[in-house]
C-alpha atoms as a PDB file:
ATOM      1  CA  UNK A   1       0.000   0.000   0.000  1.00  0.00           C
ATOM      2  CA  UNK A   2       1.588   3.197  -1.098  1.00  0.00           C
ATOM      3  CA  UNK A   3       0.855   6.367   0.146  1.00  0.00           C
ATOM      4  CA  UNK A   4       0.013   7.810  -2.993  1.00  0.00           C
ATOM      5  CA  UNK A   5      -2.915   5.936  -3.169  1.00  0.00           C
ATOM      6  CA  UNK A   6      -4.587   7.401   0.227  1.00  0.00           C
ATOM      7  CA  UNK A   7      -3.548  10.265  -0.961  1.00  0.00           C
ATOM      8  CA  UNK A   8      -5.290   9.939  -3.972  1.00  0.00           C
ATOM      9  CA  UNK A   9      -8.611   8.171  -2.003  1.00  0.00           C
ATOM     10  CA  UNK A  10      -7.812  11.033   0.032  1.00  0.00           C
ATOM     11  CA  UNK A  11      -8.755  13.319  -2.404  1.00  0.00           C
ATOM     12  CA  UNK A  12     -11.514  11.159  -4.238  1.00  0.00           C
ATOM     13  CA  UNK A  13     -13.200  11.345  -1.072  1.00  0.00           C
ATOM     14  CA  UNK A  14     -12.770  15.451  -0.367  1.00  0.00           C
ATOM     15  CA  UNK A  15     -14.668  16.723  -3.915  1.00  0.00           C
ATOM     16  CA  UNK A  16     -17.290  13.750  -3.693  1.00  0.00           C
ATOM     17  CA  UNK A  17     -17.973  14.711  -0.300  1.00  0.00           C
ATOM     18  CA  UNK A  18     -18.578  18.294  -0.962  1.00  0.00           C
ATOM     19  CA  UNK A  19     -20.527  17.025  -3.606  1.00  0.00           C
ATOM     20  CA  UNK A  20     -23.113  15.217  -2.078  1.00  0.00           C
ATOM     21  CA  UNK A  21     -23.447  17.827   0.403  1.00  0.00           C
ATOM     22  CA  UNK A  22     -23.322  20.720  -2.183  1.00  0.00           C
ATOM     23  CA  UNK A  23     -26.615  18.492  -3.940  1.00  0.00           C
ATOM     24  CA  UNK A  24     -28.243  17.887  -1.166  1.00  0.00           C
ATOM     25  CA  UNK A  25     -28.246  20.828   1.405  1.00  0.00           C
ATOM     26  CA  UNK A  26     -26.811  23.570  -1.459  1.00  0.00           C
ATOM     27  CA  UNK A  27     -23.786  24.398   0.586  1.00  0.00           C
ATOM     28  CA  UNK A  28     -21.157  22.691   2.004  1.00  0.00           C
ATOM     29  CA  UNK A  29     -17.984  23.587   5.215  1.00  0.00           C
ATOM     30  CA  UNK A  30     -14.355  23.229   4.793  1.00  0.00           C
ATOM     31  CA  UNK A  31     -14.058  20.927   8.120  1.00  0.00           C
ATOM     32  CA  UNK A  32     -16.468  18.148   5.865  1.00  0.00           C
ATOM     33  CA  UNK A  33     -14.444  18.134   2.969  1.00  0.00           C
ATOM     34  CA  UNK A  34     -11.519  16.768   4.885  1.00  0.00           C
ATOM     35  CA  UNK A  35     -13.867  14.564   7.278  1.00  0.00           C
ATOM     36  CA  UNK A  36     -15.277  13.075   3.795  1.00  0.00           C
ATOM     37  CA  UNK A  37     -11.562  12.640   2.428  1.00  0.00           C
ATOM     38  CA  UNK A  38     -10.455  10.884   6.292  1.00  0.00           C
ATOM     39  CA  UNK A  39     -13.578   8.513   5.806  1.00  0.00           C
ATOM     40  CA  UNK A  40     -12.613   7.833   2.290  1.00  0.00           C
ATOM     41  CA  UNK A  41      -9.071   6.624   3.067  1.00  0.00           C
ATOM     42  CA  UNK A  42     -10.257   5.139   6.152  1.00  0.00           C
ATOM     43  CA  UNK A  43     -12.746   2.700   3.674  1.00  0.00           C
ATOM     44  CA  UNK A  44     -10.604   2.585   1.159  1.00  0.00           C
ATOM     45  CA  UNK A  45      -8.189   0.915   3.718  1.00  0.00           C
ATOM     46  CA  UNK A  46     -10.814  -1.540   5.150  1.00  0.00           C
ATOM     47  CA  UNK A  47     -11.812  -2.494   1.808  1.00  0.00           C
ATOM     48  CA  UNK A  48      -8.224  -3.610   0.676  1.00  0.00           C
ATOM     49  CA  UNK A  49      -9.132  -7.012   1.942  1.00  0.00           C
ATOM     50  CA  UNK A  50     -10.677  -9.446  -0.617  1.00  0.00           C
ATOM     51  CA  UNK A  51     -13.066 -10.589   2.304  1.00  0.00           C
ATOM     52  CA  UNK A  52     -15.149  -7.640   2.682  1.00  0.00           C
ATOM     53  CA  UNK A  53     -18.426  -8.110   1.852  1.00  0.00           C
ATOM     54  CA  UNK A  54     -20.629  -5.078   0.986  1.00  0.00           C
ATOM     55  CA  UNK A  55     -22.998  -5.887   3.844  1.00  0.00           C
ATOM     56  CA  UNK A  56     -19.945  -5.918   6.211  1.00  0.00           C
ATOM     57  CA  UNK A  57     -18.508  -2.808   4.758  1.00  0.00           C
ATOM     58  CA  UNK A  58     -21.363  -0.806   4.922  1.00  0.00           C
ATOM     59  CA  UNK A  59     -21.937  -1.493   8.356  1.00  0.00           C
ATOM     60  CA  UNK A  60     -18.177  -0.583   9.411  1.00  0.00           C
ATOM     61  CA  UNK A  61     -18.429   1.651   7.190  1.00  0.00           C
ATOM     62  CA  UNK A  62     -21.360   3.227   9.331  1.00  0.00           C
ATOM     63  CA  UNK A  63     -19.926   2.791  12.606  1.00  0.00           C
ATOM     64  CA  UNK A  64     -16.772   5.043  11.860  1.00  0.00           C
ATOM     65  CA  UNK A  65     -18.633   7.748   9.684  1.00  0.00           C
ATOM     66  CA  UNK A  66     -20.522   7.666  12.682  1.00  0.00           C
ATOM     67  CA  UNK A  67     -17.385   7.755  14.681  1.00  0.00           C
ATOM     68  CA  UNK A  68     -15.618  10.461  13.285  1.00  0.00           C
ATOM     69  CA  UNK A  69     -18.521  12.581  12.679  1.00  0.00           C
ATOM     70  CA  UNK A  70     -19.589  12.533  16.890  1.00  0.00           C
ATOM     71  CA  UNK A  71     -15.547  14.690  17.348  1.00  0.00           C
ATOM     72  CA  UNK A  72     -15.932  16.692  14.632  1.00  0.00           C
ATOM     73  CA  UNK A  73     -19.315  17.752  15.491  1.00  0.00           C
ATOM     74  CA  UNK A  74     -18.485  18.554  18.997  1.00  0.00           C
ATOM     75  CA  UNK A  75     -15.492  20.500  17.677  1.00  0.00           C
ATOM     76  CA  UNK A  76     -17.494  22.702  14.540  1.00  0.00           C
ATOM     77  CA  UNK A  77     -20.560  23.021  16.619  1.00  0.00           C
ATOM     78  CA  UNK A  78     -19.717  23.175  20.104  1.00  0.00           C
ATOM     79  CA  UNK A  79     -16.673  24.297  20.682  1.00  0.00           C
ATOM     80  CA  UNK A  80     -16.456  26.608  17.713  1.00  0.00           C
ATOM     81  CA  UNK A  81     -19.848  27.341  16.734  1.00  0.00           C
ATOM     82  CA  UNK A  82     -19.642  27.539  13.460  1.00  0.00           C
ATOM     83  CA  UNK A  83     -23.185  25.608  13.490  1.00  0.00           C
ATOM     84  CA  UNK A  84     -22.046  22.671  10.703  1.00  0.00           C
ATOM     85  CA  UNK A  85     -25.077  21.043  11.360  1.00  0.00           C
ATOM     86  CA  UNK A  86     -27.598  20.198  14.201  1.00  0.00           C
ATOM     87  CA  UNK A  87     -29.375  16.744  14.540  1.00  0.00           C
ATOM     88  CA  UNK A  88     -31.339  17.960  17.549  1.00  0.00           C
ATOM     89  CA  UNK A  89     -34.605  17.771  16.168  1.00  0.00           C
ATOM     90  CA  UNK A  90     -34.142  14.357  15.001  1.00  0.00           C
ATOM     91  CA  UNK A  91     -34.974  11.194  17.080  1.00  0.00           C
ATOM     92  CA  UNK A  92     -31.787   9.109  18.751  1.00  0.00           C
ATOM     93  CA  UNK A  93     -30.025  11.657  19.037  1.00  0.00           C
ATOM     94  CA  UNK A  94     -26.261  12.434  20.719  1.00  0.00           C
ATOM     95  CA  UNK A  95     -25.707  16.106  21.591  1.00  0.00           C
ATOM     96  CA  UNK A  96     -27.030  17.053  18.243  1.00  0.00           C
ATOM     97  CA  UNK A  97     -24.149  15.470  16.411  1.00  0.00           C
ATOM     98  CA  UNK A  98     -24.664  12.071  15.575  1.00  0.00           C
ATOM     99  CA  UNK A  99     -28.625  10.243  15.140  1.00  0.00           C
ATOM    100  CA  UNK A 100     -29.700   7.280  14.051  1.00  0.00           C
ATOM    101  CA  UNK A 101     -31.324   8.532  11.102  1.00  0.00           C
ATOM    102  CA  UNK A 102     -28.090   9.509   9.611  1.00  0.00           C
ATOM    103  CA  UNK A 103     -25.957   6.537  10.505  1.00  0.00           C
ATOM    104  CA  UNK A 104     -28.665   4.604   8.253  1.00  0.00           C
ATOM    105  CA  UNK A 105     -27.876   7.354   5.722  1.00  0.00           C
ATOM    106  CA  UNK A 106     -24.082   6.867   6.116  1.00  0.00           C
ATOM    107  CA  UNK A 107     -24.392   3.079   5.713  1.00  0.00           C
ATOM    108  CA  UNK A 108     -26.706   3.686   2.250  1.00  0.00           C
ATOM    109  CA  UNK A 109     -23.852   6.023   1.120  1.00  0.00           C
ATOM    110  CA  UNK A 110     -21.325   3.612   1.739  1.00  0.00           C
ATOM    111  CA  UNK A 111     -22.433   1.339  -1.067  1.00  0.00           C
ATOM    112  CA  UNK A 112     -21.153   3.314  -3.597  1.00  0.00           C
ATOM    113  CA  UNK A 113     -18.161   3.665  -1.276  1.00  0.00           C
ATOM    114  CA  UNK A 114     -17.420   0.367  -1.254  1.00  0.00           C
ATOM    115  CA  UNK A 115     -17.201  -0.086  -5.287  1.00  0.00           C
ATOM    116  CA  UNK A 116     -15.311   3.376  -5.680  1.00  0.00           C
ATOM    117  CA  UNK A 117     -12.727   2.010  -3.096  1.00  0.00           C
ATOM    118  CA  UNK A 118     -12.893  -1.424  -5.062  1.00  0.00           C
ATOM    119  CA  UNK A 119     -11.886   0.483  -8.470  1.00  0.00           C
ATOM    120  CA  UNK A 120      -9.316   2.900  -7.125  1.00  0.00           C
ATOM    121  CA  UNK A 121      -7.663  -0.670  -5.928  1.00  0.00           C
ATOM    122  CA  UNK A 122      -7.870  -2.693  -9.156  1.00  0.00           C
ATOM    123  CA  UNK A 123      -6.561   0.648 -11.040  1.00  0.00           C
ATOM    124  CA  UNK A 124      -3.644   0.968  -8.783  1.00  0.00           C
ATOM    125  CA  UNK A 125      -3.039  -2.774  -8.713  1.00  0.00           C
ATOM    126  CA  UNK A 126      -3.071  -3.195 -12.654  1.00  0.00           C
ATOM    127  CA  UNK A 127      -0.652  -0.448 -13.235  1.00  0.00           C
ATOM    128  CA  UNK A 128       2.994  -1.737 -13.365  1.00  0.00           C
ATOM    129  CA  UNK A 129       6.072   0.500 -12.227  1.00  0.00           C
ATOM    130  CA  UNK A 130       8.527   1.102 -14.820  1.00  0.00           C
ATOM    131  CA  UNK A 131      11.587   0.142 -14.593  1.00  0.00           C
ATOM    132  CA  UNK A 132      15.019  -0.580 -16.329  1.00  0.00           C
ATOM    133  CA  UNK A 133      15.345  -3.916 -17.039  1.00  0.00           C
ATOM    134  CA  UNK A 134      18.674  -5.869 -17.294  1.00  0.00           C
ATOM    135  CA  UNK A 135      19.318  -5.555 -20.906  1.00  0.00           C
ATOM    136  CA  UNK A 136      18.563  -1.993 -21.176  1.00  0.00           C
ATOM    137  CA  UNK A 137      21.413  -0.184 -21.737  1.00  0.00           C
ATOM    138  CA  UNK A 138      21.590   3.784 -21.092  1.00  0.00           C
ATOM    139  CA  UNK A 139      24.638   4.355 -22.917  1.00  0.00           C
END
């Protein structure tokens, strides 16, 4: 695993974030762009294994979305106040920052995580690194 591929996930994961958050609420904060790219890598990196399933995925998947989103929250919303979002209205709740309701979402949205992870893999693992071979001469 080279860096240059979580760098690269890393990325992936920063625009399509914004993204989905751009089509769906119209606007989008700084602090989710990276969250979305720190998920990414962090699925790309469970995905790696041939093992996991989409079912099993999805559910970790869900569990550290969920995860990460509970600090950040506390740290745009609380302790900064730069109001990110507020689940407060929402049943099964935490503080406002993580609900049930979107941990469902977050598993749904890993889905297409899962295969976008999947491709980035193959496309990394089917390119070959150059290199001099033996007979080459550079004289």
């Amino acid at each position: 695993m080279k860096i240059h591929q979580y760098f690269f996930t890393f990325l992936m994961g920063f625009f399509l974030y914004a993204l989905v958050e751009m089509t769906g609420r119209g606007y989008t904060h700084w602090t989710m762009c990276i969250t979305g790219g720190i998920v990414m890598s962090t699925l790309y990196h469970i995905n790696r294994r041939n093992t996991m399933t989409l079912i099993k995925s999805c559910f970790l998947g869900s569990v550290i979305i969920t995860s990460i989103e509970l600090p950040v929250g506390i740290f745009d919303n609380i302790i900064m106040h730069w109001d990110v979002w507020d689940y407060s209205d929402l049943p099964l709740n935490f503080m406002g920052q993580i609900c049930l309701f979107f941990s469902i979402y977050w598993f749904i949205l890993c889905i297409p995580a899962f295969f976008i992870c999947r491709m980035i893999r193959e496309r990394f693992e089917a390119q070959k690194p150059c290199s001099l071979s033996s007979d080459t001469s550079l004289t």
